[in-house]
Protein backbone atom coordinates (compact mmCIF):
# COMPACT_ATOMS: atom_id res chain seq x y z
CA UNK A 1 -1.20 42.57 -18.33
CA UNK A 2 -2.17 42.84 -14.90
CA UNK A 3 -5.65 43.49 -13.25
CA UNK A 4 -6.36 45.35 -10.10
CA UNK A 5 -6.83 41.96 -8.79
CA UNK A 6 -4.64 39.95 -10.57
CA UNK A 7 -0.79 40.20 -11.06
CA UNK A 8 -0.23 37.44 -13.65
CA UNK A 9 0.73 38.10 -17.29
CA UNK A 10 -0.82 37.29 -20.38
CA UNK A 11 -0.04 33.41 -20.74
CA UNK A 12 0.36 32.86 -17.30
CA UNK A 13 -3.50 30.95 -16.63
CA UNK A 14 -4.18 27.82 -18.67
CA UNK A 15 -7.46 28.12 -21.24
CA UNK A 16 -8.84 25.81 -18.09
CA UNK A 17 -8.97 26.86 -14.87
CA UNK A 18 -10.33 25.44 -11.34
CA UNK A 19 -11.69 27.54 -8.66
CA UNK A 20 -12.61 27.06 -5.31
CA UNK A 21 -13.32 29.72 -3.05
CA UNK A 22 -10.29 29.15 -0.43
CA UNK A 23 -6.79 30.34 -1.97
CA UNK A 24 -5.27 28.16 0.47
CA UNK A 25 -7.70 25.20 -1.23
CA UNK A 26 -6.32 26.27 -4.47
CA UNK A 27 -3.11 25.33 -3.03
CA UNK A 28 -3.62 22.66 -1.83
CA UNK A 29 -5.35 21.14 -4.81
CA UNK A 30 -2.61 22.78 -7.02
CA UNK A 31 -0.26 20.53 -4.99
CA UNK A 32 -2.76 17.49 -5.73
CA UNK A 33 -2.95 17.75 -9.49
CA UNK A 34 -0.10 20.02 -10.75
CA UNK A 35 2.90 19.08 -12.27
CA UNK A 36 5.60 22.02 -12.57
CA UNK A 37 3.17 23.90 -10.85
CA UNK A 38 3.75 27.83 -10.35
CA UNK A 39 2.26 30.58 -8.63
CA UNK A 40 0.83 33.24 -10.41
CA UNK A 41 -1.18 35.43 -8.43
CA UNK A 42 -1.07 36.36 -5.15
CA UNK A 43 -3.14 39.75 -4.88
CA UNK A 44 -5.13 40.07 -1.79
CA UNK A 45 -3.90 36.75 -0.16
CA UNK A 46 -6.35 34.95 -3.41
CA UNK A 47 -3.58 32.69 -4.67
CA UNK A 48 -3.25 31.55 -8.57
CA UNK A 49 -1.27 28.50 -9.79
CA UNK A 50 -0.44 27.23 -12.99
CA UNK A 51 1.10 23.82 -13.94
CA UNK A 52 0.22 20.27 -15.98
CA UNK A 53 -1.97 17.86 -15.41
CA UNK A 54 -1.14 14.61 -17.60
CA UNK A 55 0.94 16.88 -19.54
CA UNK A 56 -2.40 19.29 -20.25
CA UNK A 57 -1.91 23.50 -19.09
CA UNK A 58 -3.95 23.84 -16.11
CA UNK A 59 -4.49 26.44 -13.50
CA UNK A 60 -6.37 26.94 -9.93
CA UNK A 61 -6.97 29.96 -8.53
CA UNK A 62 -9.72 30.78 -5.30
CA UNK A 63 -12.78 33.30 -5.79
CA UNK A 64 -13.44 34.08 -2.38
CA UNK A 65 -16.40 33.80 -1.11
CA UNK A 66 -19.89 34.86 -2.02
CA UNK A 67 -21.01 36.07 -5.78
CA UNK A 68 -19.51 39.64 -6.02
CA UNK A 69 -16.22 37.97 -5.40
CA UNK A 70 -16.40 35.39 -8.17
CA UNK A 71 -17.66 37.97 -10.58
CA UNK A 72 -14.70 39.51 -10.22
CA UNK A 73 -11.78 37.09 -10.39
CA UNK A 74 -13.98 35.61 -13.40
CA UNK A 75 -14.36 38.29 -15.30
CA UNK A 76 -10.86 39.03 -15.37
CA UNK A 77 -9.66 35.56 -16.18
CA UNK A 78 -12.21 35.36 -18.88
CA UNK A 79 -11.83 38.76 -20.79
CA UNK A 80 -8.07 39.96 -19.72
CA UNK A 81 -6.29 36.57 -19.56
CA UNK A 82 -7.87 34.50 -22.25
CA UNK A 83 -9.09 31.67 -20.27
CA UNK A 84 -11.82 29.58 -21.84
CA UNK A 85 -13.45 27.54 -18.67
CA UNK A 86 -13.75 27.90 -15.49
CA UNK A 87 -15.20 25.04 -13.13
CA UNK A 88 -15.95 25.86 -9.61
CA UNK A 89 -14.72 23.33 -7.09
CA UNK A 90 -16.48 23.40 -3.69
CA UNK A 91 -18.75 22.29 -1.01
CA UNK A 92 -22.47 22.82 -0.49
CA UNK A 93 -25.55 22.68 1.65
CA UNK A 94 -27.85 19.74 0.70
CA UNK A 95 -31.35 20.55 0.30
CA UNK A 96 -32.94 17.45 -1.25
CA UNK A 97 -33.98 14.61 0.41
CA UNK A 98 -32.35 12.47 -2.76
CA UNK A 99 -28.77 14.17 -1.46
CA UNK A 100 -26.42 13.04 1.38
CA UNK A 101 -23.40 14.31 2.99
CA UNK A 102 -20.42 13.54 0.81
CA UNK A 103 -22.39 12.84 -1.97
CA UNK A 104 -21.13 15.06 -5.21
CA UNK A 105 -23.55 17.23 -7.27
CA UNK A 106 -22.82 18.48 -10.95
CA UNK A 107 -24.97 21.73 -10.82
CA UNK A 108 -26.72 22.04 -14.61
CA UNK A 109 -27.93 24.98 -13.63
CA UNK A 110 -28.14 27.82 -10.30
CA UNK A 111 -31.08 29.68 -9.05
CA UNK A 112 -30.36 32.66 -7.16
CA UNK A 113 -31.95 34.82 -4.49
CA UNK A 114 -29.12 37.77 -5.76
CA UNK A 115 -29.88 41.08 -8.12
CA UNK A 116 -26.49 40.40 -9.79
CA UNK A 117 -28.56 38.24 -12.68
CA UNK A 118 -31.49 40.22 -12.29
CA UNK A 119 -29.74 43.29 -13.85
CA UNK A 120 -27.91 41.75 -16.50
CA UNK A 121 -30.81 41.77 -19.06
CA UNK A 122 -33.57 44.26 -18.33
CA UNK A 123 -36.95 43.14 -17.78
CA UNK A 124 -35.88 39.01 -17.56
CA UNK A 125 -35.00 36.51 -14.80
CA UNK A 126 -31.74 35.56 -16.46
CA UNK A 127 -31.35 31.76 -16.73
CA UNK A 128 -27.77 30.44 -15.50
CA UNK A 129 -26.78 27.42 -16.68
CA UNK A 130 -23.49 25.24 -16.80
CA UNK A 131 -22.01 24.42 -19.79
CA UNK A 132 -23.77 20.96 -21.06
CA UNK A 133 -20.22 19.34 -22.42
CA UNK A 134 -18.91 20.20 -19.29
CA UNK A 135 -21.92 19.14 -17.04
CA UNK A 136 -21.14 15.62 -19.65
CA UNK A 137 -17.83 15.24 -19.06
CA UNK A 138 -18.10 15.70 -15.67
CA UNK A 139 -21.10 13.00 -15.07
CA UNK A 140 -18.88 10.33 -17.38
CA UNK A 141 -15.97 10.89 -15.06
CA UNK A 142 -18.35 10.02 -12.32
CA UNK A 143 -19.87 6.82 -13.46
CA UNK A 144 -16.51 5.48 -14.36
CA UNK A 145 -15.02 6.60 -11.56
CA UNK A 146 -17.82 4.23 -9.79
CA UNK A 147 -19.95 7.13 -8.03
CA UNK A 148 -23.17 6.47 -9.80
CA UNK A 149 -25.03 5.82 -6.23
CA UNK A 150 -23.37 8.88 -4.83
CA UNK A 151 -23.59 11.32 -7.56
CA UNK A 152 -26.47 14.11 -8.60
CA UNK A 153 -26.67 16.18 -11.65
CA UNK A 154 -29.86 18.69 -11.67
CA UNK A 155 -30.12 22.73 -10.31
CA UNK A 156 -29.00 24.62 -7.47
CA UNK A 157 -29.24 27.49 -5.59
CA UNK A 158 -27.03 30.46 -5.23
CA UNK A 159 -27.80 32.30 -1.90
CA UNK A 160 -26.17 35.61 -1.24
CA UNK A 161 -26.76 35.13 2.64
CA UNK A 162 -24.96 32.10 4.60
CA UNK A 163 -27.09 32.46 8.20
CA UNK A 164 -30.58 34.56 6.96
CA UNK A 165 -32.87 32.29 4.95
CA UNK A 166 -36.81 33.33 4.94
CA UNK A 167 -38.96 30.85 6.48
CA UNK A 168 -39.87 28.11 4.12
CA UNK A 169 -37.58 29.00 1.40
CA UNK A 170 -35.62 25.69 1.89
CA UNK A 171 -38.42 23.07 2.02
CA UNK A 172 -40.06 25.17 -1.18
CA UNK A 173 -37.15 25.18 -3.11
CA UNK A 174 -36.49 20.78 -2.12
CA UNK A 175 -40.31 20.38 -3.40
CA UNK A 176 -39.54 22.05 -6.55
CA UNK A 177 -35.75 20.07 -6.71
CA UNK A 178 -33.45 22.03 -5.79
CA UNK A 179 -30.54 19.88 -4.58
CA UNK A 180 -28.20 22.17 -2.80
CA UNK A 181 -27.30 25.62 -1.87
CA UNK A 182 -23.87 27.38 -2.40
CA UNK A 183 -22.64 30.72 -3.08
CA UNK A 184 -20.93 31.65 -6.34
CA UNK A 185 -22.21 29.33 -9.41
CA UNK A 186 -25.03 31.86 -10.60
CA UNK A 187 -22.93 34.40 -11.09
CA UNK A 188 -20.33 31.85 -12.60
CA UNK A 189 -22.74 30.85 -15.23
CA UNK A 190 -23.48 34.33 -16.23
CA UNK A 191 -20.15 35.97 -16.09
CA UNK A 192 -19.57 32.93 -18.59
CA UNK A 193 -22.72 33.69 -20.89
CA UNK A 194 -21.27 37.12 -20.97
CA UNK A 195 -17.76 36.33 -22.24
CA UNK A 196 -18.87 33.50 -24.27
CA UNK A 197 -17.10 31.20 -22.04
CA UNK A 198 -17.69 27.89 -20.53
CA UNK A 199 -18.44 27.59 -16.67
CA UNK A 200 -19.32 24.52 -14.36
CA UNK A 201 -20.09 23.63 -10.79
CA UNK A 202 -19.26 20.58 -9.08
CA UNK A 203 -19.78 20.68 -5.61
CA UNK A 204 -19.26 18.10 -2.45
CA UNK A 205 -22.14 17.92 -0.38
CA UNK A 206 -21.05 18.94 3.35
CA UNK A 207 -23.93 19.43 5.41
CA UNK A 208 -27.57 19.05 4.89
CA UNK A 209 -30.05 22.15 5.58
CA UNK A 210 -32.47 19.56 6.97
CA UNK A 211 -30.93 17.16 8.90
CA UNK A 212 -27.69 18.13 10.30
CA UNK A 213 -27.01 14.67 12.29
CA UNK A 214 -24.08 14.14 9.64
CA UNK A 215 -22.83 17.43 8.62
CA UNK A 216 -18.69 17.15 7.94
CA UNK A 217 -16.50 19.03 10.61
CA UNK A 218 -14.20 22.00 9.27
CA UNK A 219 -11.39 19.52 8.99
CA UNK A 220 -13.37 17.29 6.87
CA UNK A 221 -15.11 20.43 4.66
CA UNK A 222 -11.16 20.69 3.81
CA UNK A 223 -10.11 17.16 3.01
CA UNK A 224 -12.96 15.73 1.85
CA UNK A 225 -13.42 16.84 -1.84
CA UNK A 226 -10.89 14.13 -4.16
CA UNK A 227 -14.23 12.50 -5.79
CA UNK A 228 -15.48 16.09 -6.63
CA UNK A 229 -12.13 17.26 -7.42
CA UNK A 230 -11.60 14.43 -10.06
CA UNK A 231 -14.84 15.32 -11.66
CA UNK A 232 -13.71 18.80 -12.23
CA UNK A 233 -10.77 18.01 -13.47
CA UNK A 234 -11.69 15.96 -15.94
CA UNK A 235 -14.34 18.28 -17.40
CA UNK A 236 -11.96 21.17 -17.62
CA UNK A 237 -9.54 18.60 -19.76
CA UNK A 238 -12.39 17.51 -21.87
């Protein structure tokens, strides 16, 4: 049945589904991996696709940006459409000095300067984590796909601002090692917890927050994500 914000029937998303925050990235990755691929949403511009991928159901769909936005679209695909995990394909800010540009980060877990978490359960800082056989399957893919020197696993953060960050926050949160910034994967995690789903990040690295002598151009933000891509596939398979 549809959703204010999805026009898909029950059936028509996969039990796995990728999501980036562009709905023309979801395309364009639906192109990449689909077989047979279909659309099935296209409320709001945020397209939905489902197809095969080595003869596995599979779906992509974008989230938009920012944390209300994926709370949204993942709620729905977790409690109307019977989806069972949802891995976030995307790009991030580097923040540790361990992390380069194009470099790919499997986020175990998302700090977050957003009330969404805050208010879930009263009186506790809400602790949002990935899935661990995800966050697995994910880091084995890596290694044998030869990215061992290139390739992070550790936490995150999940900033509700993209151009205001207080003074110092950045360096503080490096020391304590943080390894990049983003915008959805808190809320990911918890929408998951909620809905006794499964939910994972895995993110390219696209610019670093200090040192921007390498950040990728918009062009390259778009192209450059097949090593993360392949990572996220093959956790949502696993």
């Amino acid at each position: 049945m549809a959703t204010p914000h999805i026009n898909a029937e029950p059936g028509d998303f996969a039990p796995a589904v990728l999501t980036p925050g562009d709905p023309l990235r979801a395309r364009r990755i639906a192109e990449a991996v689909l077989d047979d691929a279909r659309q099935v949403n296209d409320v709001r511009g945020m397209l939905g696709f489902t197809g095969t991928h080595g003869g596995r159901p599979l779906s992509v769909m974008g989230s938009g940006m920012g944390q209300p936005s994926l709370t949204i679209y993942a709620t729905e695909l977790f409690d109307r459409f019977g989806v069972e995990r949802i891995i976030r394909v995307g790009t991030a800010g580097g923040i540790s000095p361990d992390v380069a540009v194009g470099d790919v980060v499997i986020a175990t877990g998302a700090h977050t300067d957003s009330a969404m978490n805050r208010l879930r359960v009263p009186g506790v800082d809400f602790c949002a984590v990935a899935d661990f056989h995800l966050a697995a399957a994910a880091w084995r893919a890596g290694v044998e796909a030869g990215l061992a020197g290139r390739l992070h696993a550790g936490p995150i953060i999940s900033r509700d601002h993209f151009y205001f960050t207080p003074q110092g926050q950045t360096e503080a949160l490096a020391r304590y090692g943080t390894l990049c910034v983003e915008m959805e994967a808190a809320a990911l995690y918890a929408v998951a917890a909620e809905y006794g789903g499964r939910a994972l990040a895995v993110l390219t690295v696209s610019d670093h927050l200090l040192d921007h002598s390498r950040d990728m151009s918009a062009a390259e933000r778009e192209t450059r994500f097949a090593d993360s891509l392949r990572l996220a596939v093959a956790a949502a398979l696993s």
